[in-house]
C-alpha atoms as a PDB file:
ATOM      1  CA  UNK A   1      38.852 -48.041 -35.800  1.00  0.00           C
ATOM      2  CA  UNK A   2      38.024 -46.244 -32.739  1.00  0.00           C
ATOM      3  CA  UNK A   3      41.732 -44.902 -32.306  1.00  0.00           C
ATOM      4  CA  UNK A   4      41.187 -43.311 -35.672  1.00  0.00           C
ATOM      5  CA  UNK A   5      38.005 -41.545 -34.633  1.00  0.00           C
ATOM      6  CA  UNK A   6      39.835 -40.929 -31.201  1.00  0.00           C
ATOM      7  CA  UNK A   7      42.755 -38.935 -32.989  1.00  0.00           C
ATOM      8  CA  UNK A   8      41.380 -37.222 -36.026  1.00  0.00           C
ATOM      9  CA  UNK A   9      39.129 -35.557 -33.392  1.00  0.00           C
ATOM     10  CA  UNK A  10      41.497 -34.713 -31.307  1.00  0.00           C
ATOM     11  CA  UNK A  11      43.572 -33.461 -34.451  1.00  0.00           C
ATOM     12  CA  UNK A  12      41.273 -31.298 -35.557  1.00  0.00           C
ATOM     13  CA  UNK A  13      40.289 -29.534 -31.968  1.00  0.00           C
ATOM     14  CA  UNK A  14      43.825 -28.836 -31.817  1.00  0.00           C
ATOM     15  CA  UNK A  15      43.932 -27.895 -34.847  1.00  0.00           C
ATOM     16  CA  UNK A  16      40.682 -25.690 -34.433  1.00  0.00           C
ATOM     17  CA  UNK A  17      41.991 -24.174 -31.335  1.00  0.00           C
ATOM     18  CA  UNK A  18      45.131 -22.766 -32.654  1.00  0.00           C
ATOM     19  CA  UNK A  19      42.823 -21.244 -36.004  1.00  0.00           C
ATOM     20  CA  UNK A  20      40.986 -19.350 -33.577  1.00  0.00           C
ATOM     21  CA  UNK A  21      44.395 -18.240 -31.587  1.00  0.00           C
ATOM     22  CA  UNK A  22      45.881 -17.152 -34.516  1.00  0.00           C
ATOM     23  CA  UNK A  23      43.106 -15.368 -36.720  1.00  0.00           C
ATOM     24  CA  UNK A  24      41.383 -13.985 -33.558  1.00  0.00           C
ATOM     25  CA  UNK A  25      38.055 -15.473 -35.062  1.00  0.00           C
ATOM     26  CA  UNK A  26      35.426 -15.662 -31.833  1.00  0.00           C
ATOM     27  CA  UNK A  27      33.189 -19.165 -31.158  1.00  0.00           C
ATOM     28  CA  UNK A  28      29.717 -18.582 -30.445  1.00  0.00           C
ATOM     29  CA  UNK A  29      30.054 -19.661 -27.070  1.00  0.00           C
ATOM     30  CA  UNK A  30      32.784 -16.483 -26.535  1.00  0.00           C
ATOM     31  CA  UNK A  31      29.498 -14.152 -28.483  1.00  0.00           C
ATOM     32  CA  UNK A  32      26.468 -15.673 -26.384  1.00  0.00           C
ATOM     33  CA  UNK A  33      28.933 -15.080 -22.834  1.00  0.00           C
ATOM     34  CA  UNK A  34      29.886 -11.830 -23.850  1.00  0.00           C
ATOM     35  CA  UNK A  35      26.054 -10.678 -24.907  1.00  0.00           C
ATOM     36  CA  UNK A  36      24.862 -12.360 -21.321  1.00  0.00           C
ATOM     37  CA  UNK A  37      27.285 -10.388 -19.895  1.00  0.00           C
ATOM     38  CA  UNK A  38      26.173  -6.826 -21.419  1.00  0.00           C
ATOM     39  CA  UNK A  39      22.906  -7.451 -20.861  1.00  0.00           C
ATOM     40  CA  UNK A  40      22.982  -8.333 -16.982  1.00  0.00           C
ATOM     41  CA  UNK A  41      24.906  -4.719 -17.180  1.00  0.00           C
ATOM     42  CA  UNK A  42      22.231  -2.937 -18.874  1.00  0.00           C
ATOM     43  CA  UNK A  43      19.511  -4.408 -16.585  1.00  0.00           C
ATOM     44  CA  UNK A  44      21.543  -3.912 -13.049  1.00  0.00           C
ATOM     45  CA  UNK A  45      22.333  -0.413 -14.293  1.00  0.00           C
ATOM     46  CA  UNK A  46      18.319   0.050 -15.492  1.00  0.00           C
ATOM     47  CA  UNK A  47      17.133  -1.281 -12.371  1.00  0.00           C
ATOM     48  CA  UNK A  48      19.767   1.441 -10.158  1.00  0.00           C
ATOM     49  CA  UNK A  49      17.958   4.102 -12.315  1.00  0.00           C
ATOM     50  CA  UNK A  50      14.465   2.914 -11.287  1.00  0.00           C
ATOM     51  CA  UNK A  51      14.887   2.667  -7.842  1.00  0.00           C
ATOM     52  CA  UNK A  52      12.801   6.268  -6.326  1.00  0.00           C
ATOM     53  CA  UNK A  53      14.490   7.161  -3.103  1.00  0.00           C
ATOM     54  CA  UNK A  54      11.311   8.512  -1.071  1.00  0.00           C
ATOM     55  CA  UNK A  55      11.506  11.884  -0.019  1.00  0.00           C
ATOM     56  CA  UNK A  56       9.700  13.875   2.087  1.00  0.00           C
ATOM     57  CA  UNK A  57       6.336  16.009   0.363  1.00  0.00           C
ATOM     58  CA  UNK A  58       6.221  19.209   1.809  1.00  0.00           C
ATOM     59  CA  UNK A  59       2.631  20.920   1.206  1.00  0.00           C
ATOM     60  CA  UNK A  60       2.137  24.380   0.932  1.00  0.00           C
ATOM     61  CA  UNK A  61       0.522  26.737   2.462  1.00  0.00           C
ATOM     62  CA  UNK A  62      -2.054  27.449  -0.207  1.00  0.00           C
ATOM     63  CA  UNK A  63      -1.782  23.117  -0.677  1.00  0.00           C
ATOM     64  CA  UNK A  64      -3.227  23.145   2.844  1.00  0.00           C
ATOM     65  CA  UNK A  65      -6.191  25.172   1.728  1.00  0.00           C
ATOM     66  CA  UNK A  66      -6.685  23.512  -1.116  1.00  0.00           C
ATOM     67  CA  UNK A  67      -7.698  20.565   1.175  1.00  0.00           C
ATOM     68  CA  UNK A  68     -10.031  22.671   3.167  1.00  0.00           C
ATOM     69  CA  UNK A  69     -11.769  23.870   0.230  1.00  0.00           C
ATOM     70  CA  UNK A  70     -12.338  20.771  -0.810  1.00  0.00           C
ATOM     71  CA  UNK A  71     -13.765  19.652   2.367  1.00  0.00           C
ATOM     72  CA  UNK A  72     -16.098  22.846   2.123  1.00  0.00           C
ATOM     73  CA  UNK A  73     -16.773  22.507  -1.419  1.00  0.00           C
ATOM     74  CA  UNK A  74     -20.268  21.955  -3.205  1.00  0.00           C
ATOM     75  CA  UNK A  75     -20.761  21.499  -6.810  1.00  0.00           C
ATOM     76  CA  UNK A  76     -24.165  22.526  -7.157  1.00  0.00           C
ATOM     77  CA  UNK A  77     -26.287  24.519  -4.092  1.00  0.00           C
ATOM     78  CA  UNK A  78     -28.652  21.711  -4.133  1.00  0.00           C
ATOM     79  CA  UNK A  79     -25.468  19.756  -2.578  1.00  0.00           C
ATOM     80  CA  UNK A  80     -23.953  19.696   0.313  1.00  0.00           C
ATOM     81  CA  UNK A  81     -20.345  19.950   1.549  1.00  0.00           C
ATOM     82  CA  UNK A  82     -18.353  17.634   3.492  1.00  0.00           C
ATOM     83  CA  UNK A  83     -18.020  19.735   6.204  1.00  0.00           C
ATOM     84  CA  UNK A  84     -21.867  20.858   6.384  1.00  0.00           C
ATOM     85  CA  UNK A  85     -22.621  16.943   6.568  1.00  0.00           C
ATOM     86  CA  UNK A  86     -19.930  16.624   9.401  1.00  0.00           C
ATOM     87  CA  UNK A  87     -21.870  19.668  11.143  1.00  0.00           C
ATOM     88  CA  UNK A  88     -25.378  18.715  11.036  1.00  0.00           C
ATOM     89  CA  UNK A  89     -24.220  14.921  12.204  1.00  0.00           C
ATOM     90  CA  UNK A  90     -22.712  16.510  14.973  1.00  0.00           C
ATOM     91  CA  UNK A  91     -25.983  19.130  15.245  1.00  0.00           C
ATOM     92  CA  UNK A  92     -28.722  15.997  14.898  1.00  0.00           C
ATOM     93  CA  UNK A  93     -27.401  14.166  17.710  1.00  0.00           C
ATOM     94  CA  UNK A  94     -26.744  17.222  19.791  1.00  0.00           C
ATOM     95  CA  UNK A  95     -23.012  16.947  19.908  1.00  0.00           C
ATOM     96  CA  UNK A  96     -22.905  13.060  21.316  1.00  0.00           C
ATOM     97  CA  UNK A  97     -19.873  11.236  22.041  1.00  0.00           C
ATOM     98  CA  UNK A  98     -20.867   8.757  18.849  1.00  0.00           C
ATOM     99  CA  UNK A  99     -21.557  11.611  16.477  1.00  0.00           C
ATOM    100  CA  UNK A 100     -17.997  12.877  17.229  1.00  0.00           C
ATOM    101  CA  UNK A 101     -16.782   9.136  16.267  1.00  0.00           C
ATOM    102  CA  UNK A 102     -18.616   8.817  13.430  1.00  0.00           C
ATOM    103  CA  UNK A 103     -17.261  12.483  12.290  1.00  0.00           C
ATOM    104  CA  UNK A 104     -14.114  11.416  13.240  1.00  0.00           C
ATOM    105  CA  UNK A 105     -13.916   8.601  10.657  1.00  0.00           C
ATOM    106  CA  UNK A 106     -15.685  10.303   8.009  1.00  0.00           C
ATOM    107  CA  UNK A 107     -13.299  12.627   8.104  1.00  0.00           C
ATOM    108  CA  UNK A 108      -9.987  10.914   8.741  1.00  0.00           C
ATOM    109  CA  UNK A 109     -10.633   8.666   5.933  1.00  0.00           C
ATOM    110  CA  UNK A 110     -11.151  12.085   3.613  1.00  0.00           C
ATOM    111  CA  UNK A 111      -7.851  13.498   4.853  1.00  0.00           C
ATOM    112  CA  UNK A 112      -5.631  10.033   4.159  1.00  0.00           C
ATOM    113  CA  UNK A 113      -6.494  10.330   0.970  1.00  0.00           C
ATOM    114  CA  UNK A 114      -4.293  13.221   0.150  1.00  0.00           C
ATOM    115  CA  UNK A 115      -1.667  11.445   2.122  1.00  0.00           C
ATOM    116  CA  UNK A 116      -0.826  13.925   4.394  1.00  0.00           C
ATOM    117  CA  UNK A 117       1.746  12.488   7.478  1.00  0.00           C
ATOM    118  CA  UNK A 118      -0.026  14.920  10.082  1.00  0.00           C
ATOM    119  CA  UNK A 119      -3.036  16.710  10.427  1.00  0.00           C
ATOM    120  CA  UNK A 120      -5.617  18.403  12.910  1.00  0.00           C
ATOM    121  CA  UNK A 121      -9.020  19.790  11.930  1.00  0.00           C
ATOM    122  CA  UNK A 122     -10.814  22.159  14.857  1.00  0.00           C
ATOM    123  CA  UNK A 123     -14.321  23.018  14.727  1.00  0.00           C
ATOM    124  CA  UNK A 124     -14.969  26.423  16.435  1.00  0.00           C
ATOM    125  CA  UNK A 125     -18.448  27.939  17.433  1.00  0.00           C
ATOM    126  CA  UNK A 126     -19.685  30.988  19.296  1.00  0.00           C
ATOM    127  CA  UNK A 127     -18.245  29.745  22.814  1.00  0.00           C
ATOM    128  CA  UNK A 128     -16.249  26.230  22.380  1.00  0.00           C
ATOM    129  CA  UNK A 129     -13.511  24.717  19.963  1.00  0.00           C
ATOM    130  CA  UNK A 130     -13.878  20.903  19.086  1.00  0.00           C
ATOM    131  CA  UNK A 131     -11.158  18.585  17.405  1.00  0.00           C
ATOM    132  CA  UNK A 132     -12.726  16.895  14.501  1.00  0.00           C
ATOM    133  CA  UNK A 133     -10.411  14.923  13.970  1.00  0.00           C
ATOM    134  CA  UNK A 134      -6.486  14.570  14.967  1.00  0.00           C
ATOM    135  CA  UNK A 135      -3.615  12.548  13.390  1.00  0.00           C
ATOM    136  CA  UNK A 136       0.046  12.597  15.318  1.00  0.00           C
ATOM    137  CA  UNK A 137       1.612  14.429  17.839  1.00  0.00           C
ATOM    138  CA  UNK A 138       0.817  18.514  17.460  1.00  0.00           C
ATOM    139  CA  UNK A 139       3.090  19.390  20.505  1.00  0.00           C
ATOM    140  CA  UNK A 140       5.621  18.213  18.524  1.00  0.00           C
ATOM    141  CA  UNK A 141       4.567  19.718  15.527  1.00  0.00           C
ATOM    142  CA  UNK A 142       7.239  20.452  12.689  1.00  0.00           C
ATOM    143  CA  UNK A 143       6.964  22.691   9.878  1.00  0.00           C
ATOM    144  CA  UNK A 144       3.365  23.695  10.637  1.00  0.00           C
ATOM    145  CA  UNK A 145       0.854  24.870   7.994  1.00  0.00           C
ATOM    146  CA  UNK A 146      -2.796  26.013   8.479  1.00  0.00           C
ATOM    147  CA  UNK A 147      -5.605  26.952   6.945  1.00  0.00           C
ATOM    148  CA  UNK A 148      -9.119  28.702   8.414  1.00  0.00           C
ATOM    149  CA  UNK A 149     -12.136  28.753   6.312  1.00  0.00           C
ATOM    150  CA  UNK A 150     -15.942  29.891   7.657  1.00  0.00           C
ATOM    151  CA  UNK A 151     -19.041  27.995   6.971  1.00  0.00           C
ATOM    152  CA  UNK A 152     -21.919  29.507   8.204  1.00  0.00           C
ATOM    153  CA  UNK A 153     -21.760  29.700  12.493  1.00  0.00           C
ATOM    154  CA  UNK A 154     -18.751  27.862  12.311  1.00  0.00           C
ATOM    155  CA  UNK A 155     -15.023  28.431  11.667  1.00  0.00           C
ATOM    156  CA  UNK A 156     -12.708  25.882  10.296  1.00  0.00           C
ATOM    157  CA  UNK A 157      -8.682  25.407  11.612  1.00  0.00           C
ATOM    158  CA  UNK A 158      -7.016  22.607   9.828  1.00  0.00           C
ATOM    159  CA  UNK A 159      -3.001  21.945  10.727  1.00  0.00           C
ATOM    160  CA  UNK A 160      -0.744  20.090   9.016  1.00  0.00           C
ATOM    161  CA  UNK A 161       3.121  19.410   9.840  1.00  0.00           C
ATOM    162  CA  UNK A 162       5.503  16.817   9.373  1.00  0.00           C
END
């Protein structure tokens, strides 16, 4: 009984095999293989397309600006600027070594937010210039942009390079 089981099986996957020779008529294993296979295509080739290749922002010169604007800027006149609060810090504790720090933070963090790589912000008064705040190199300064803008006694220089 077995042996009869054994070869009608076997007679009919033969048989099977050379039907789907013949006709060309595809199993579902061939369909589900050949679907995987299109579909690992379309996601390697989607994934290529997604990948950003970083490249290098460039501000402008009126970009640059911008920024010190915004560092100036005061919605309302009952307000006051970023700048004017980095001032009278530095004015209330008559120009100390930990006003300059605390200035110096307040005012780094502000700048890193517009993600700049380099940047150097000068404070200049009747007789004496003071660096704010300083990130990178400026002797080695590449592609250098500036800006000036007056507040009151004070004038403003703010670099930026790559």
């Amino acid at each position: 009984m077995m042996d009869m089981v054994v070869n009608f099986i076997k007679k009919h996957a033969v048989k099977n095999k050379e039907t789907n020779d013949e006709t060309g008529v595809i199993s579902l294993s061939e369909i589900l293989i050949g679907s995987l296979i299109i579909i690992l295509i379309l996601v390697v080739f989607n994934m290529i397309i997604e990948i950003h290749v970083p490249v290098s922002q460039e501000l402008s010169i009126n970009e640059v600006q911008d920024i010190l604007d915004s560092m100036s800027f005061k919605s309302s006149p009952s307000q006051v600027s970023l700048l004017e609060i980095s001032m009278k810090k530095l004015e209330n504790s008559h120009f100390s070594k930990t006003s300059y720090d605390e200035v110096n933070s307040l005012l780094e963090t502000y700048l890193n937010n517009f993600c700049v790589p380099n940047y150097q912000l000068i404070e200049f008064s009747s007789s004496k210039q003071n660096i704010l705040v300083n990130k990178g190199n400026f002797n080695n300064a590449n592609n250098l942009k500036s800006a000036v803008r007056n507040l009151g006694d004070y004038k403003f220089l703010l670099y930026i390079w790559n």
